[in-house]
Protein backbone atom coordinates (compact mmCIF):
# COMPACT_ATOMS: atom_id res chain seq x y z
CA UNK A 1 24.16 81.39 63.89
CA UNK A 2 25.23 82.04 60.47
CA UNK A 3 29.38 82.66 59.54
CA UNK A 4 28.40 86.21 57.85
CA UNK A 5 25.83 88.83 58.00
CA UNK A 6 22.94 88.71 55.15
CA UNK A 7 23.84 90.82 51.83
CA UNK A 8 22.12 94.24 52.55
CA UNK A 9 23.36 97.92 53.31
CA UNK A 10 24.66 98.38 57.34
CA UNK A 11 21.95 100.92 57.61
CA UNK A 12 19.47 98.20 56.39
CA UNK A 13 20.51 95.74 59.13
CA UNK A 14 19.18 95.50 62.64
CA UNK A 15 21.88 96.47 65.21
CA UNK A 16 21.55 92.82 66.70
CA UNK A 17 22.48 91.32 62.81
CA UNK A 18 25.59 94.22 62.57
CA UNK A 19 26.78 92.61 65.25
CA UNK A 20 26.89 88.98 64.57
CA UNK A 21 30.01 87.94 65.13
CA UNK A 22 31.76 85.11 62.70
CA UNK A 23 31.47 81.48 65.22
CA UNK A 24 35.40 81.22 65.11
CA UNK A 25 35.31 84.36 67.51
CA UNK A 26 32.92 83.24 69.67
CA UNK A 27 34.86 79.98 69.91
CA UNK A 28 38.13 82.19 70.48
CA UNK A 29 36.45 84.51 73.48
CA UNK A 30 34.76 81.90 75.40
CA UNK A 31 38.11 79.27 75.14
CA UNK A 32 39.93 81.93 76.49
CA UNK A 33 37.94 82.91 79.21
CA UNK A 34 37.97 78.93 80.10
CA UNK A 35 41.75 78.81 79.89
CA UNK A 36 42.22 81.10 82.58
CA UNK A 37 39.88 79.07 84.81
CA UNK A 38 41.51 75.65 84.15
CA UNK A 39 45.11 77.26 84.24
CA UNK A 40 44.86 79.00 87.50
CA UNK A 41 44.10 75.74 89.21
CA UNK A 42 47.34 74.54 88.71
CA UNK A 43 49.48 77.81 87.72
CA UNK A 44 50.03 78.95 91.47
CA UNK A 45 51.78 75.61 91.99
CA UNK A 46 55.50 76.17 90.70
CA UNK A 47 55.21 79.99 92.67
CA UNK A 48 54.19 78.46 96.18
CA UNK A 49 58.00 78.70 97.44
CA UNK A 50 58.32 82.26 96.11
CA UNK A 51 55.18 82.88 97.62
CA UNK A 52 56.07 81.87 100.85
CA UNK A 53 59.20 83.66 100.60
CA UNK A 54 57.71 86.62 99.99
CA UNK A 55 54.60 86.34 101.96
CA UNK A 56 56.05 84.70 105.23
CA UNK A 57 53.02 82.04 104.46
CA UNK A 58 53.84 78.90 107.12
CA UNK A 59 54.04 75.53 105.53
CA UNK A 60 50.62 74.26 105.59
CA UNK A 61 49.39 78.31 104.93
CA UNK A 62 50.52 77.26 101.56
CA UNK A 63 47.74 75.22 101.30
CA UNK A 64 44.94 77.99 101.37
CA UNK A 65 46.31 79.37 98.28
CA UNK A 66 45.43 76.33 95.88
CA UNK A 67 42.10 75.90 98.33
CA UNK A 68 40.57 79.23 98.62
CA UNK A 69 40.29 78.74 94.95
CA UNK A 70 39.80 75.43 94.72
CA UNK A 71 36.61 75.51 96.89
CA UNK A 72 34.65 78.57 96.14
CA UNK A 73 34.75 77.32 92.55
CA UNK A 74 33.56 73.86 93.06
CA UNK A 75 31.06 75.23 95.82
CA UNK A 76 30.04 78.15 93.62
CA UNK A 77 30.09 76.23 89.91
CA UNK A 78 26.43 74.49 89.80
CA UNK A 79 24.47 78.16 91.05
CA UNK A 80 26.74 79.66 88.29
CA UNK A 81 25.15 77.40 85.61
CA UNK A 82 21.92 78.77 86.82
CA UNK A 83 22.51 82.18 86.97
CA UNK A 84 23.85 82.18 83.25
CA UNK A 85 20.66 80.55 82.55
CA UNK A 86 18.40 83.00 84.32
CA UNK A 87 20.35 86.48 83.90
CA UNK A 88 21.71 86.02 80.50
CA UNK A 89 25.08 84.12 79.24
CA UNK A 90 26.75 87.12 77.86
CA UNK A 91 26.02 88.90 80.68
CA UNK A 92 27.24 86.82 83.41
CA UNK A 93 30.32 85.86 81.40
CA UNK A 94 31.34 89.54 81.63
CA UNK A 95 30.40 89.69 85.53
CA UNK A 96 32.30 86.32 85.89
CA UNK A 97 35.41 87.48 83.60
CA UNK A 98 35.59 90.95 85.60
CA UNK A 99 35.61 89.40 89.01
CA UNK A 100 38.05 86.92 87.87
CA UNK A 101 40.34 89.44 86.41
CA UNK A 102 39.65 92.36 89.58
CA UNK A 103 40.72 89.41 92.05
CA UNK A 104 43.68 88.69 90.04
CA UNK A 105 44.77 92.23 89.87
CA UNK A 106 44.54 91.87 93.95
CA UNK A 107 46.05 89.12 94.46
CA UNK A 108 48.83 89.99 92.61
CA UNK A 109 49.12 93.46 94.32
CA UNK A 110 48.94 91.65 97.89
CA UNK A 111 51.31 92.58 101.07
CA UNK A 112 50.29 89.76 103.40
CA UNK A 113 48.78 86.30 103.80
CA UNK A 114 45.45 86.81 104.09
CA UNK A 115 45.10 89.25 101.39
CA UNK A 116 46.43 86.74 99.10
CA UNK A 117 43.72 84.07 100.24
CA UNK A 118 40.93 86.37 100.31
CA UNK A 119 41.77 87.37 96.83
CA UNK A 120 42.09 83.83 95.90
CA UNK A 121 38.67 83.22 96.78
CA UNK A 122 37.08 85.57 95.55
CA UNK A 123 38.61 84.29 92.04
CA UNK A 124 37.36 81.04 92.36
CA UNK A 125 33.56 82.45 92.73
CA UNK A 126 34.57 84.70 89.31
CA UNK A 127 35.52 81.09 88.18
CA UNK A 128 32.38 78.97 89.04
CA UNK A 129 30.30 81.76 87.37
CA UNK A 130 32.40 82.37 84.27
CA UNK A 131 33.24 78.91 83.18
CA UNK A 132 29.89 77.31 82.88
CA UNK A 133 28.56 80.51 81.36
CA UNK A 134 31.84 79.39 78.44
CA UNK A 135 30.03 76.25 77.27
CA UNK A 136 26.40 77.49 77.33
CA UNK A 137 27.59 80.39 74.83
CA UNK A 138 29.12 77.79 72.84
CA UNK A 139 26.57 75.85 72.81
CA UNK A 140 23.94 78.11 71.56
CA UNK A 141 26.47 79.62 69.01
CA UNK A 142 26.76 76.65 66.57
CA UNK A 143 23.40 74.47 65.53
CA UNK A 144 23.78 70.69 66.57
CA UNK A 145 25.63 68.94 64.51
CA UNK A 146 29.58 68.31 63.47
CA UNK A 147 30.46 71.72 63.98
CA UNK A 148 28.85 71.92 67.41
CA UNK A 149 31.09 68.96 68.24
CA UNK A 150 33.95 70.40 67.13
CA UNK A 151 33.68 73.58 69.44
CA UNK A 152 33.01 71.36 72.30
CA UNK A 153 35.99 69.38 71.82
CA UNK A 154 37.70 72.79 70.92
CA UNK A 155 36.81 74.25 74.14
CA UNK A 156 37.64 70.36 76.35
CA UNK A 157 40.83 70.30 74.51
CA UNK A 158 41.80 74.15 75.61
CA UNK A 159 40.72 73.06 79.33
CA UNK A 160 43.10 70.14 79.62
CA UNK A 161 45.89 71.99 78.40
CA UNK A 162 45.66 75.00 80.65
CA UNK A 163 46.05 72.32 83.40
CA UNK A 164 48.65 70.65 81.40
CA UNK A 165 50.80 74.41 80.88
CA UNK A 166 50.05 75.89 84.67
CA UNK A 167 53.32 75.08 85.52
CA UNK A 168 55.77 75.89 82.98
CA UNK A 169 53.70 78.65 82.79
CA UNK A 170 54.32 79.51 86.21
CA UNK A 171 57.57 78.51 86.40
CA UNK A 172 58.78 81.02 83.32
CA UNK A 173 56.70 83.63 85.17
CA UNK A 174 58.08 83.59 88.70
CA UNK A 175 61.69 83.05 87.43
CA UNK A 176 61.55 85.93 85.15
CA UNK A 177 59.44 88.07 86.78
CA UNK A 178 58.18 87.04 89.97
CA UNK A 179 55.68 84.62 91.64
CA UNK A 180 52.55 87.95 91.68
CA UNK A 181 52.71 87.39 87.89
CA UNK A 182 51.22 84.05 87.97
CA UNK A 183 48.33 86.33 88.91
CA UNK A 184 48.92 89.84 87.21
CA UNK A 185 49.19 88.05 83.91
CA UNK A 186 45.34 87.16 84.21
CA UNK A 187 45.03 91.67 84.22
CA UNK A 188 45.88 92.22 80.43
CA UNK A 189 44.50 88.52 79.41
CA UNK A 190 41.34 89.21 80.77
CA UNK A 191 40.71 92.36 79.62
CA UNK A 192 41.58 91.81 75.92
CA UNK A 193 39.22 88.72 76.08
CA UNK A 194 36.45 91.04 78.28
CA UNK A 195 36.67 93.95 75.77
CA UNK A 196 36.02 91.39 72.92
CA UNK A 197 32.72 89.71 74.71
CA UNK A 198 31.19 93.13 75.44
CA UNK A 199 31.99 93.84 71.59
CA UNK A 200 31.26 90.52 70.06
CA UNK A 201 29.27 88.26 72.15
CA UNK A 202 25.48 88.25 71.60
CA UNK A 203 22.89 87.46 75.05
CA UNK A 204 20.84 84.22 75.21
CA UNK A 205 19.22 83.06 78.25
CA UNK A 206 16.33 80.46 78.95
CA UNK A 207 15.00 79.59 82.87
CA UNK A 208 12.50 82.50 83.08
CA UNK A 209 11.70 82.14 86.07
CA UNK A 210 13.66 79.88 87.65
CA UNK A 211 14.69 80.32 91.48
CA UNK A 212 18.18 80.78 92.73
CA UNK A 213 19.54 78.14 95.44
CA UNK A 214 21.71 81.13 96.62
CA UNK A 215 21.43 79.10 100.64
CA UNK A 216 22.56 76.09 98.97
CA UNK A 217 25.68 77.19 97.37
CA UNK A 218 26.56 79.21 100.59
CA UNK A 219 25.91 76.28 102.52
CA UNK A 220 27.98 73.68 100.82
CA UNK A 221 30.86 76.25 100.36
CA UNK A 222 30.87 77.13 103.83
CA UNK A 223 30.69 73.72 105.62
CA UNK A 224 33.81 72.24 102.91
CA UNK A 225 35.65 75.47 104.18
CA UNK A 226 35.04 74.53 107.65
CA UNK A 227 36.24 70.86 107.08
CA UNK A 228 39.13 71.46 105.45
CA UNK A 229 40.27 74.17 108.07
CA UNK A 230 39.35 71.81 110.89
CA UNK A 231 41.51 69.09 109.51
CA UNK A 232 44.41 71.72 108.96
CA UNK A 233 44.07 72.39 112.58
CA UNK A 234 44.76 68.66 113.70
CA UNK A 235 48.65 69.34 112.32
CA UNK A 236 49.32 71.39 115.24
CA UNK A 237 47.03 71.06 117.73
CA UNK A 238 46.20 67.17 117.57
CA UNK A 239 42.53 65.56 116.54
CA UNK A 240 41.08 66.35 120.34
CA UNK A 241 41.64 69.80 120.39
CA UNK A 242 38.77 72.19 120.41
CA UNK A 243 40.30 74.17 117.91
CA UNK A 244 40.13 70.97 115.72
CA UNK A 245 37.54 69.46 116.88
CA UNK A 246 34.80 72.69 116.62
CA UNK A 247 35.39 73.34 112.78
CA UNK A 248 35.06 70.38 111.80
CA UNK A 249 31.93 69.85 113.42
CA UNK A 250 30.36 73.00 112.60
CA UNK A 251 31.19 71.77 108.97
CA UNK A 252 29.74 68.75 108.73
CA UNK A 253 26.37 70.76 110.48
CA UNK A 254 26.58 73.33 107.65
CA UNK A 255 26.45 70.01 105.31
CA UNK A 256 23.87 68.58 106.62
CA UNK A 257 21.90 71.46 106.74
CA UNK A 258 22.87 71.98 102.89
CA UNK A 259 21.06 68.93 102.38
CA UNK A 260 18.10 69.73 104.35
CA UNK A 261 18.05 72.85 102.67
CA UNK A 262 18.69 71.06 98.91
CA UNK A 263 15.34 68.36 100.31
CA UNK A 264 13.01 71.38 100.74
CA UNK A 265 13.48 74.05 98.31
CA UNK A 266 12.05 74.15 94.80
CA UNK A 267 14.89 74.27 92.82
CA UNK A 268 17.60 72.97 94.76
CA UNK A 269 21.21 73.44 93.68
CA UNK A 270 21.38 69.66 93.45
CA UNK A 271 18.93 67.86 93.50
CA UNK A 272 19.02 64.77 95.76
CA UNK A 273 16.74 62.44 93.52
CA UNK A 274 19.55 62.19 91.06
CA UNK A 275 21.13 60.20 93.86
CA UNK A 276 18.97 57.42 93.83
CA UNK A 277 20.69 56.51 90.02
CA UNK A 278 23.53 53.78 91.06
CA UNK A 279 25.49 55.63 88.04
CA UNK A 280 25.32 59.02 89.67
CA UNK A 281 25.82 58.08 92.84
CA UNK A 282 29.09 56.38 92.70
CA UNK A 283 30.59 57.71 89.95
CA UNK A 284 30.29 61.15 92.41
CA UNK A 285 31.59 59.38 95.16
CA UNK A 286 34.17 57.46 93.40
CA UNK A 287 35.59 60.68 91.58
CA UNK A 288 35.81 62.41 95.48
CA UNK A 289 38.02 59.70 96.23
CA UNK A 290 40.20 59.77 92.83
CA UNK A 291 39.92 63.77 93.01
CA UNK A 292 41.10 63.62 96.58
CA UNK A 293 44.19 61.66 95.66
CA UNK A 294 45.39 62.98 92.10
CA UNK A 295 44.66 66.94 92.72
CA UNK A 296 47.65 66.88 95.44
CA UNK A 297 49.65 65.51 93.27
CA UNK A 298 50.90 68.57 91.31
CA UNK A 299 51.63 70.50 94.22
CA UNK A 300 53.38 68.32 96.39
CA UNK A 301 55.96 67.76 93.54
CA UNK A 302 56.39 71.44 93.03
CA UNK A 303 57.35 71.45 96.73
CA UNK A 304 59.25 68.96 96.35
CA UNK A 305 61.61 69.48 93.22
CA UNK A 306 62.16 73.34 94.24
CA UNK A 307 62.51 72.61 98.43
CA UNK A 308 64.70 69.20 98.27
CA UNK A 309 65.68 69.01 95.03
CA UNK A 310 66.90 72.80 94.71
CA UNK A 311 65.37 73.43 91.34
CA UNK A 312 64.21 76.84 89.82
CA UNK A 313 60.94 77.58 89.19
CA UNK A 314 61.85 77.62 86.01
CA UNK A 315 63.27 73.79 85.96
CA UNK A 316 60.54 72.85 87.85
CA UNK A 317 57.97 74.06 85.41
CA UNK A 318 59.55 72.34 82.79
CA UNK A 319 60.17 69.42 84.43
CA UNK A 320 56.45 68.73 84.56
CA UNK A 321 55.99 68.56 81.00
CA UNK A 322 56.34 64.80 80.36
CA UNK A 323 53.64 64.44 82.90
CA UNK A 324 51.06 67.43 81.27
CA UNK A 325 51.79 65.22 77.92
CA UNK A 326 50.70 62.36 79.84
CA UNK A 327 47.51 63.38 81.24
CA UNK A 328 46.68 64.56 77.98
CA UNK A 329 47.25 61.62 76.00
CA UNK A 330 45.19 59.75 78.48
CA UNK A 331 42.53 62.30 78.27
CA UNK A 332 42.76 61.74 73.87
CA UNK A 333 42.93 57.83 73.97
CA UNK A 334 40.08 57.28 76.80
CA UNK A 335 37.21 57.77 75.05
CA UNK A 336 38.72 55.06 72.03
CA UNK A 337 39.49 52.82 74.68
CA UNK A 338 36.09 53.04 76.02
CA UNK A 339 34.71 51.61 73.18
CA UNK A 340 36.87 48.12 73.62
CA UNK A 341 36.94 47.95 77.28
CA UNK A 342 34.11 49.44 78.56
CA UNK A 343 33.83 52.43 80.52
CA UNK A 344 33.91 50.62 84.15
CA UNK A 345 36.83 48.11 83.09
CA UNK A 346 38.97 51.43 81.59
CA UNK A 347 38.19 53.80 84.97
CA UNK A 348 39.48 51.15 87.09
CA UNK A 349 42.13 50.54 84.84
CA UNK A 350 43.07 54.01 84.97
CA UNK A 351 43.13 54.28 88.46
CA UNK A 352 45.31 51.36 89.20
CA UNK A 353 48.15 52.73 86.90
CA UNK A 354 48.00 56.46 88.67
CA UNK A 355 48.01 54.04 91.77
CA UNK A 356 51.03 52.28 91.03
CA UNK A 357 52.58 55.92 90.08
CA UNK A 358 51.80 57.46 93.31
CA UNK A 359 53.24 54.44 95.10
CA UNK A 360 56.48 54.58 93.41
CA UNK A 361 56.51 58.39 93.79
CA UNK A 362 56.41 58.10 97.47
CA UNK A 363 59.47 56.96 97.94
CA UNK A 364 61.31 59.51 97.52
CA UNK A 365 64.17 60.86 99.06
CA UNK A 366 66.42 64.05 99.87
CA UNK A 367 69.01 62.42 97.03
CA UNK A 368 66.48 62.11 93.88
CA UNK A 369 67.08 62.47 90.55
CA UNK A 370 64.95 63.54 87.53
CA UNK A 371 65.34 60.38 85.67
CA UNK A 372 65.30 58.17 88.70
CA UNK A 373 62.87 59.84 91.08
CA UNK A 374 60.81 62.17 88.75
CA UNK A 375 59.88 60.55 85.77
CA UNK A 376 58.77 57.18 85.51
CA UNK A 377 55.79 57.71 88.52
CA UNK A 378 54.89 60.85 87.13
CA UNK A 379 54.05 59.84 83.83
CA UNK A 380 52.19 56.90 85.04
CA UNK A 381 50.21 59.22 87.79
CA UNK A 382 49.84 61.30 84.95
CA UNK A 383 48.64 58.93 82.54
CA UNK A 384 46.00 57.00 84.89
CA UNK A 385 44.54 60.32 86.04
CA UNK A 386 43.94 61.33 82.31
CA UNK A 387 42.62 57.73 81.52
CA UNK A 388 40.21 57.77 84.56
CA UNK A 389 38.49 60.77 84.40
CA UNK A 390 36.24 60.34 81.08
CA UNK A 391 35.04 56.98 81.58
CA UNK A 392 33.42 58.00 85.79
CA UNK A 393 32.26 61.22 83.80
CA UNK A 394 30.47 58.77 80.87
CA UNK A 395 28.73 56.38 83.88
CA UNK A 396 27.66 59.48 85.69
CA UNK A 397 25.59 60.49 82.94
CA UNK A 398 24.38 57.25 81.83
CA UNK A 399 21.41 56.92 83.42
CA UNK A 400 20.35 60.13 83.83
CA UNK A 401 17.46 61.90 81.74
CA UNK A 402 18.28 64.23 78.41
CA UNK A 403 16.81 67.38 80.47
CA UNK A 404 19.80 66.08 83.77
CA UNK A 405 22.88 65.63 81.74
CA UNK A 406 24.46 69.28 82.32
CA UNK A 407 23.15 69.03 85.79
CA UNK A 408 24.90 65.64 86.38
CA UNK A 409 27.96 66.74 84.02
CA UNK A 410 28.24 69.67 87.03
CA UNK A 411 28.06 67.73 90.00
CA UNK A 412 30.74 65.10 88.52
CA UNK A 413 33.21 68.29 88.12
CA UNK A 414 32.17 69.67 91.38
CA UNK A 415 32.90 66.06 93.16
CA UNK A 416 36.17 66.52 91.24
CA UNK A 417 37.00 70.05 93.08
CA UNK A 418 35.61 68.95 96.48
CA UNK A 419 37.51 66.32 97.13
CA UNK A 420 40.45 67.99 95.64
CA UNK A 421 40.65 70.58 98.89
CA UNK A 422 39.93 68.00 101.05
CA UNK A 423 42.38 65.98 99.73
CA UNK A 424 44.63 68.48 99.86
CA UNK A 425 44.00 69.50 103.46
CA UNK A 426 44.28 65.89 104.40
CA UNK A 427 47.80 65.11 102.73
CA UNK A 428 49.15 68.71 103.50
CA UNK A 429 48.53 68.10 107.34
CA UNK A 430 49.96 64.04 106.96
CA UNK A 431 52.96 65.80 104.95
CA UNK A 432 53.60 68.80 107.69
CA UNK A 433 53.52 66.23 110.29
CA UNK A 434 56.01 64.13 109.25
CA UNK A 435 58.55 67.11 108.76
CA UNK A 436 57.92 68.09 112.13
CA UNK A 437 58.53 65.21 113.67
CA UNK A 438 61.61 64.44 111.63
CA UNK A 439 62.96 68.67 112.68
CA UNK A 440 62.78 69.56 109.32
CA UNK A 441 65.33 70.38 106.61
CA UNK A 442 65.72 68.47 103.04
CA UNK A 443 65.27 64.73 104.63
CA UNK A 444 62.38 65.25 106.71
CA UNK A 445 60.82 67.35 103.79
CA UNK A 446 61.04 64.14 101.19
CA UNK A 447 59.75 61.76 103.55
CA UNK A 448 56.53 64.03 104.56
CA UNK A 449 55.75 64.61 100.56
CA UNK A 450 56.74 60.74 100.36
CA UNK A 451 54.18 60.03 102.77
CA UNK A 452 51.41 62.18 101.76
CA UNK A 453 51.80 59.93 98.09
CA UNK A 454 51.88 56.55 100.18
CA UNK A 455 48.25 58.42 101.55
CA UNK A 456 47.32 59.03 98.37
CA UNK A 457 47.77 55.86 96.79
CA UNK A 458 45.61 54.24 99.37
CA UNK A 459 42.66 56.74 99.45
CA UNK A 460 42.64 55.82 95.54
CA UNK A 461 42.78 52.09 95.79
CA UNK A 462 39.70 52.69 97.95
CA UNK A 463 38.48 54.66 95.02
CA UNK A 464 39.46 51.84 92.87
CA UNK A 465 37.18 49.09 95.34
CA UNK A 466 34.51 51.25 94.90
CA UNK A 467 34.49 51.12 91.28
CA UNK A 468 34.65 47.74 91.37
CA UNK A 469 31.71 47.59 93.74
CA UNK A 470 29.51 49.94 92.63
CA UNK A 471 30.50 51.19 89.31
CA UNK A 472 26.93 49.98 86.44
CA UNK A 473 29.08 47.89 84.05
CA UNK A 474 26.41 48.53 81.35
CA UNK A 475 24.02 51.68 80.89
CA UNK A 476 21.19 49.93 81.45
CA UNK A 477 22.45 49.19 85.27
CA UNK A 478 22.80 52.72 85.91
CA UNK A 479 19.11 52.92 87.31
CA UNK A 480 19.91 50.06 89.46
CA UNK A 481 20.59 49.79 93.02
């Protein structure tokens, strides 16, 4: 696409060549659009106690509002891809960016619970079909080359730092305004950014075609919602209840009927012969574990510093900015580091310092400080998590063929998001357990978010035996089993 429109009269000019917008404003429209993806993972985090507050949402309810989210996107994000594809990437960034912003008006505007959740949701489909819709258009807007580089690491850089800012984001909005505008703010943002990509932004598609897995995505969505409710039942009503015991089964039947579904059809949401790569398959499973583990992270330390520690949203937001500095510089220095230690040796590397982070984090207590209790483990949570990511992203896509990469590049990011919720549905119900039994109040509350850490750390030294076990230490091992 060329920086300016050919010398010649306007009236000379096709309306599609009027139109052509400089790259610089492409790159603007569709970094914003991802911004508000990435940022709403983590923006809700700081307003969780105003929300509850407000909202009457139980302890564990809490949970919903970073999973609804969490788990439409990641089930919804790989038929989003394909619908951009097939239907045009201008035109499903503007359905994607007007559901986004509609549910964000709603949740914002919501008078109980559920309305919150449900709105939540529905934002996280807007999400899944927006953000992959982002780097397509930015793809196809510069040639390949340096300057297509550039935009991609434009548009990587602007995603890590809307997960880095959620919460001093949210923490300036809920203490100045109040916890609905970590979702209202998405309203104005979103339609600036809309009214400039039904202005500016030019359709491309490819796919012709092409089938939609629409069953698949339902399926996986549905049977990860099912889990994680089932285990979020076991808090109060024990693992033999039926009320337990009947969710989680029926979600674990809706998954395995996603992958009967994904074995038969013709172009299956994800296809299972990318399994049989060693690279693909654990790097996927190894970043469910490492998701599972480092997601929770951010919002059990909201809960904590606000609950136990009595800050403001405010002081908690900022707070957390040593730690969003960390996970960025890990982020910046991985792929470097990759280079001298290999991408194996760095992701276990990684691991084991967010390990030793989480470890020290959990124990915590009702007395903490910031310097004492705060800082140290967070950075070094921080830190790993950032160094960890690239390198299982880089063997996930080592073996697989030029015409796979996005395809694998998506399921490594959904992995990410899945066993995010689950992780978080696990720790949430080992956190709300403890502060049962312990009757509640500031104590209890520091040794359940101390114990959902301890969790943590070991679900990611399993992670971390994995890698070691199955991780290809060269590319040419990633076809291997």
């Amino acid at each position: 696409m060329e920086t300016m429109p050919p010398t010649a009269t306007p009236a000379t000019l096709p309306e599609n060549a009027r139109r052509t917008p400089p790259v610089w404003l492409v790159t603007l429209l569709v970094c914003a659009g991802q911004f508000l993806v990435v940022l709403d993972v983590s923006v809700v985090n700081v307003a969780l106690p105003s929300m509850r507050t407000g909202l009457g949402l139980s302890e564990l309810g809490l949970q919903w509002v970073v999973n609804a989210y969490v788990i439409t996107f990641a089930g919804f994000m790989l038929l989003g891809g394909r619908v951009a594809d097939l239907f045009g990437r201008k035109r499903i960034f503007v359905v994607g960016l007007t559901l986004f912003t509609v549910a964000s008006l709603a949740g914002g505007l919501a008078r109980e619970p559920w309305q919150l959740i449900a709105a939540r949701a529905v934002q996280g489909i807007g999400a899944a079909v927006l953000s992959p819709a982002t780097l397509t258009i930015l793809t196809t807007a510069f040639p390949a080359g340096p300057a297509r580089t550039r935009a991609i690491a434009t548009w990587t850089a602007v995603g890590a730092g809307g997960g880095a800012v959620g919460g001093l984001v949210g923490g300036v909005l809920t203490e100045y305004l109040s916890w609905r505008w970590v979702l209202l703010i998405n309203v104005p943002v979103g339609a600036l950014v809309l009214a400039g990509a039904l202005r500016w932004l030019t359709e491309s598609r490819r796919g012709e075609g092409r089938r939609l897995d629409i069953p698949g995505a339902l399926l996986v969505t549905a049977g990860l919602a099912l889990v994680a409710y089932g285990i979020v039942q076991t808090e109060s009503d024990g693992w033999t209840s039926a009320t337990a015991l009947l969710p989680l089964a029926a979600g674990l039947l809706v998954l395995l009927a996603f992958v009967a579904v994904e074995a038969r059809t013709k172009a299956p949401l994800m296809p299972l012969t990318l399994f049989r790569l060693r690279s693909v398959y654990a790097a996927n499973s190894a970043m469910v574990l490492a998701g599972a583990a480092m997601f929770s992270m951010w919002y059990f330390l909201s809960l904590y510093v606000q609950n136990v520690l009595g800050y403001t949203p405010l002081e908690a937001g900022l707070s957390f900015i040593p730690h969003s500095l960390s996970i960025v510089l890990g982020s910046k220095i991985a792929p470097r580091l990759m280079k001298r230690a290999g991408a194996k040796t760095l992701a276990v590397t990684g691991a084991l310092v967010s390990a030793a982070g989480m470890l020290w984090q959990g124990q915590m207590d009702a007395d903490g400080t910031y310097l004492g209790t705060l800082l140290g483990p967070g950075i070094l949570m921080a830190f790993g998590a950032g160094l960890t990511a690239t390198p299982i992203a880089s063997i996930a896509t080592s073996g697989a063929a030029p015409s796979d990469q996005g395809l694998v590049s998506g399921l490594i990011n959904t992995s990410r998001q899945m066993g995010g919720a689950l992780g978080l549905s696990i720790l949430s119900t080992v956190a709300a357990t403890r502060i049962a039994a312990d009757h509640g109040g500031r104590a209890a509350m520091a040794a359940g978010y101390g114990l959902a850490f301890e969790v943590g750390t070991a679900v990611l030294l399993a992670s971390v035996l994995l890698m070691v076990l199955a991780l290809p230490r060269r590319p040419e091992d990633a076809h291997h089993d």
